[in-house]
Protein backbone atom coordinates (compact mmCIF):
# COMPACT_ATOMS: atom_id res chain seq x y z
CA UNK A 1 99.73 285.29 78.71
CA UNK A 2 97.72 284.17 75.90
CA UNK A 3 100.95 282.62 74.14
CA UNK A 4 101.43 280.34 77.98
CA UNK A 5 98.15 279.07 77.89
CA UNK A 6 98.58 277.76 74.36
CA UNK A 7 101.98 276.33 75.24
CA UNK A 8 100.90 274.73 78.52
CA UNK A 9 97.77 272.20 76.95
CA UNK A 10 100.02 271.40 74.07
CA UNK A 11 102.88 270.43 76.77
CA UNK A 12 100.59 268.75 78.24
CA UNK A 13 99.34 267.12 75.06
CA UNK A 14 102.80 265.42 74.45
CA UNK A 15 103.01 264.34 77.94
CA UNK A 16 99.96 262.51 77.71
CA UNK A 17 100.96 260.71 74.57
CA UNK A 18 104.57 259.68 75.73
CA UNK A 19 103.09 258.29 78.82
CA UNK A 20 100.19 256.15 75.71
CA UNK A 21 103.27 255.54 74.16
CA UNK A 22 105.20 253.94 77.24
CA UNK A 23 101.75 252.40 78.54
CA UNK A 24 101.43 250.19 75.38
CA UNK A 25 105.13 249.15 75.15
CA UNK A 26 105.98 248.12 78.48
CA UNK A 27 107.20 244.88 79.41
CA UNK A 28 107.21 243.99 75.14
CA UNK A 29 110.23 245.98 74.20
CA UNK A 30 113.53 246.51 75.34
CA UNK A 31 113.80 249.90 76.89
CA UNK A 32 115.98 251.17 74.13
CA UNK A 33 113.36 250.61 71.38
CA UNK A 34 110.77 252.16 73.76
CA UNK A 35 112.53 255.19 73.71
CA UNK A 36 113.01 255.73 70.24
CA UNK A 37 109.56 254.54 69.51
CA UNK A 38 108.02 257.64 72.12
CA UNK A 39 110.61 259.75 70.49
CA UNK A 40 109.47 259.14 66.89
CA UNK A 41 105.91 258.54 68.28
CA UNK A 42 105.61 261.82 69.53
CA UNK A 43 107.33 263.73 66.79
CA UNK A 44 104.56 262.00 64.26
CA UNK A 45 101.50 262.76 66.10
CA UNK A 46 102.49 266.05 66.51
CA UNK A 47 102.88 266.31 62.33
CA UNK A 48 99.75 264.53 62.34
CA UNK A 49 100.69 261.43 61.64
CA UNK A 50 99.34 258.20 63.36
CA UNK A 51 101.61 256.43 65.98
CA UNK A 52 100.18 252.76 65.68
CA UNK A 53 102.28 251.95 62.88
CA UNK A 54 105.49 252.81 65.12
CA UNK A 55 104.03 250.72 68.25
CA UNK A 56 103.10 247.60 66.29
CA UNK A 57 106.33 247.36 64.55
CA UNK A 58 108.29 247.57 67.34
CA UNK A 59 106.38 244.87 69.32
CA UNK A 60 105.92 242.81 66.45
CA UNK A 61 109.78 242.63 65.96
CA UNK A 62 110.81 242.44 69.30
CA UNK A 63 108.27 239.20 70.01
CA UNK A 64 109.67 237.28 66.95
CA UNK A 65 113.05 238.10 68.78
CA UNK A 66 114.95 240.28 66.04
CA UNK A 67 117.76 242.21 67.08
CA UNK A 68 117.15 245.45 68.50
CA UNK A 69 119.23 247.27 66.06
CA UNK A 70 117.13 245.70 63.51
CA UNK A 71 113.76 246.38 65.30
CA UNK A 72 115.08 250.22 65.57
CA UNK A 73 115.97 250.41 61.82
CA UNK A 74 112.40 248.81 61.11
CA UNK A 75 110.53 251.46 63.39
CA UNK A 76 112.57 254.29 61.48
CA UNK A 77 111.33 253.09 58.19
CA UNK A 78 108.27 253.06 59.00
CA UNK A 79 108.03 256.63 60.29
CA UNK A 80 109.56 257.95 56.95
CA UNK A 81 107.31 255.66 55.03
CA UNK A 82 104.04 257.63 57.40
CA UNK A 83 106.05 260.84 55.88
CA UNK A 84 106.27 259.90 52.44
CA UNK A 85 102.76 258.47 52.44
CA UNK A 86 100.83 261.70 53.99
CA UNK A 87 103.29 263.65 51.52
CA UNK A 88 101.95 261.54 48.67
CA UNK A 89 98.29 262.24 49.60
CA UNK A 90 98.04 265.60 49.90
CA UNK A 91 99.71 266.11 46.49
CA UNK A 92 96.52 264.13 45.36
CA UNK A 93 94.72 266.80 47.29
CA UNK A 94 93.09 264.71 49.64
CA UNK A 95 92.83 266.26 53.04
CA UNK A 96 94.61 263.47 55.22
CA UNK A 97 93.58 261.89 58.65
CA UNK A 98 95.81 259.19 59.95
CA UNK A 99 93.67 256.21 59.08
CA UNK A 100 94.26 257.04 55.23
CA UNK A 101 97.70 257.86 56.22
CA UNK A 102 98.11 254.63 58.10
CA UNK A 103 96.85 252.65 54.82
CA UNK A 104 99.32 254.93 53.01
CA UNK A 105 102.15 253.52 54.49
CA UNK A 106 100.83 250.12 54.10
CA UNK A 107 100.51 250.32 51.05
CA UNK A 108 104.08 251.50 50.63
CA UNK A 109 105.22 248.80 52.21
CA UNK A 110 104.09 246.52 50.55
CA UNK A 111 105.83 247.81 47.64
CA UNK A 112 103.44 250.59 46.39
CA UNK A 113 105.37 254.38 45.43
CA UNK A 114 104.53 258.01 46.49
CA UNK A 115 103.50 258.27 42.85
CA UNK A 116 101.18 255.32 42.63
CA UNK A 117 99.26 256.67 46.24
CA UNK A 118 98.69 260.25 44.59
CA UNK A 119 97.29 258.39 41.95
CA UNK A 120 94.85 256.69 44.13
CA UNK A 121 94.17 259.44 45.97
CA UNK A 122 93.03 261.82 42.50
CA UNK A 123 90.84 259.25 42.39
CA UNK A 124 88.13 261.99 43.68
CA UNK A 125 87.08 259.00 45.93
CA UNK A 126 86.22 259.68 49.77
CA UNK A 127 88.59 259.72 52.43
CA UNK A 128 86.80 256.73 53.95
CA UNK A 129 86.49 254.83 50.39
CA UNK A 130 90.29 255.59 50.05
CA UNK A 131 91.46 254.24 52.86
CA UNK A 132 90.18 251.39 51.87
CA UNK A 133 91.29 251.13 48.75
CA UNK A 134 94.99 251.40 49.92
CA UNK A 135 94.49 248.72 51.58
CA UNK A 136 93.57 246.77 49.23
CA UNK A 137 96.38 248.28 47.00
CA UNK A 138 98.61 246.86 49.80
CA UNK A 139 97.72 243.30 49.61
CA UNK A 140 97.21 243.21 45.62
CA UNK A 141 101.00 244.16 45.87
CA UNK A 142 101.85 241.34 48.55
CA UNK A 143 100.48 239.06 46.35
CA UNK A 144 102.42 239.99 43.53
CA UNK A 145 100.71 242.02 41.08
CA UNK A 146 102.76 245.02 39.44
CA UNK A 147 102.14 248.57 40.51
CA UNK A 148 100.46 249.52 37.22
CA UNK A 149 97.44 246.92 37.03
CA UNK A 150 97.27 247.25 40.78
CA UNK A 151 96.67 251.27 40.44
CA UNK A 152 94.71 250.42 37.17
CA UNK A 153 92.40 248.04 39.45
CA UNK A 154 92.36 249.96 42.05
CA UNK A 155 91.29 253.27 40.37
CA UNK A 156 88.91 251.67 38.53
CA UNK A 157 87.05 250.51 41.73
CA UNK A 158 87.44 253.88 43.52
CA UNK A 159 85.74 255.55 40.20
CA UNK A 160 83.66 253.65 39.72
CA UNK A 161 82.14 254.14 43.82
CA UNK A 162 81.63 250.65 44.59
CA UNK A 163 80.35 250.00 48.53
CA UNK A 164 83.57 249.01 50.51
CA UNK A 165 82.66 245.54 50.25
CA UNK A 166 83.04 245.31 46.99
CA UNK A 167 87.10 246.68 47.42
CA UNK A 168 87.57 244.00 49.96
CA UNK A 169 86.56 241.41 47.58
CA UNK A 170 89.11 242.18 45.26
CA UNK A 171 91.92 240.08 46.56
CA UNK A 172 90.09 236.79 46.69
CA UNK A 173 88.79 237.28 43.39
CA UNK A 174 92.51 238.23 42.04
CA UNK A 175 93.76 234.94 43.84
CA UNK A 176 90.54 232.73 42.72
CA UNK A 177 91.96 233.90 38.64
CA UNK A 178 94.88 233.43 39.80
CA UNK A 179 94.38 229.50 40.47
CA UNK A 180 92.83 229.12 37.57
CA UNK A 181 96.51 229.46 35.86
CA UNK A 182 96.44 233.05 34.69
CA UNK A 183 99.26 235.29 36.10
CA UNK A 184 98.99 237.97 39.07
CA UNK A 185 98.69 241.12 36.07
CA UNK A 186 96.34 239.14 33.94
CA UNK A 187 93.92 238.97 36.73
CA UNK A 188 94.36 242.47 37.94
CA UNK A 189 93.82 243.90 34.39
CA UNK A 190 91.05 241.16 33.60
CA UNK A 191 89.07 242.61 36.68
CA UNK A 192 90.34 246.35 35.71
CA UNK A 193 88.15 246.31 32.52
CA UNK A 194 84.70 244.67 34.25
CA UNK A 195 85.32 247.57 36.55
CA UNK A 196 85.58 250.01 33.68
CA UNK A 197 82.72 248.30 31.66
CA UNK A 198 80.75 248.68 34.45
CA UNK A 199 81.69 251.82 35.45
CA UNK A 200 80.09 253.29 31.82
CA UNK A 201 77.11 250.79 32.21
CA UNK A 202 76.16 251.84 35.25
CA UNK A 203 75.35 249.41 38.31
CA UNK A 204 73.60 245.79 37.52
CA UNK A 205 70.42 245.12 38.16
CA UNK A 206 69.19 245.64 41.84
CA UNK A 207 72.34 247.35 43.11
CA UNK A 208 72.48 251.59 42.97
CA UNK A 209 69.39 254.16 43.28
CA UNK A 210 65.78 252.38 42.13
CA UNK A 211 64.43 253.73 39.30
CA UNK A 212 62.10 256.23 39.41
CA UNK A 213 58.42 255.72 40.15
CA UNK A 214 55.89 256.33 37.03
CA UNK A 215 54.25 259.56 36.93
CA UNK A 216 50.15 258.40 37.56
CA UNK A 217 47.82 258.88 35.08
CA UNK A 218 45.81 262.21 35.36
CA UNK A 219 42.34 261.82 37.30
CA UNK A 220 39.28 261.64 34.24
């Protein structure tokens, strides 16, 4: 009995997100691709993996018109890249959601490996921090600079436990050296070692905890 009332919800469960699945795709993909996308869709979320990288593929494809067979090859991709990615993380021993998953696989799309994302992640930085950080990772590797300043950069930010603003800074300030006729490493590892030097000087002044108030003179 007990074993049938697990089994029922969790029926239920995959139901309800085939039906979220089909809800968000309809009318924007051919009806092949919607099937394989609440096929793989389902599969994922139940591995704990997050489905919105499978939906927006498949209707970003389909509205700029690529073949279907194409569009289904993309959509598979991207579920073994949401594999490889939560894979990657938990061998940093980060305990994954699918937010930091989902900026996993961005990441590795963009050109990143399993082996630079555990790197990241043994970064001891938060969950939330991390997530953004892949991102980050992601677009530093879009814009051309090589996995190993990247990760170097990257790290170095995550250590050092800059707010979140500072991480989304990073790309403009990689493409403002960048125009300024140094190459896409050069300005990864230039930034890399301000982070570091930083990092050992502690925060400049006005930014981290105030120091602390002077102990008042005793009472005469």
């Amino acid at each position: 009995m007990i074993v049938s009332l697990l089994v029922i919800p969790l029926t239920l469960l995959g139901m309800q997100q085939q039906d979220s699945i089909a809800a968000r795709l309809a009318g924007r993909v051919s009806p092949d691709i919607a099937t394989l996308v609440e096929r793989l869709g389902t599969a994922a979320s139940a591995r704990g993996l997050p489905v919105d990288p499978l939906i927006q593929k498949a209707i970003e494809g389909s509205a700029k018109g690529v073949p279907s067979e194409r569009v289904v090859t993309a959509v598979s991709w991207v579920a073994m890249q949401l594999d490889t990615a939560a894979a990657a993380l938990r061998e940093g021993g980060v305990v994954t959601d699918t937010l930091v998953i989902a900026a996993g696989e961005f990441a590795i799309s963009a050109g990143l490996s399993n082996h630079d994302i555990t790197a990241l992640a043994r970064t001891g930085a938060s969950v939330a921090a991390l997530t953004v950080g892949l991102r980050v990772a992601g677009t530093l590797g879009a814009m051309g600079v090589p996995s190993a300043e990247n990760i170097g950069l990257i790290s170095a930010k995550l250590r050092s436990g800059q707010p979140a603003g500072d991480l989304l800074s990073v790309p403009a300030r990689v493409q403002a050296e960048i125009s300024r006729g140094v190459t896409p490493a050069q300005a990864a590892a230039g930034l890399e070692r301000a982070a570091a030097a930083q990092a050992r000087h502690g925060p400049p002044p006005g930014r981290g905890n105030p120091p602390p108030h002077p102990t008042p003179p005793p009472h005469p």
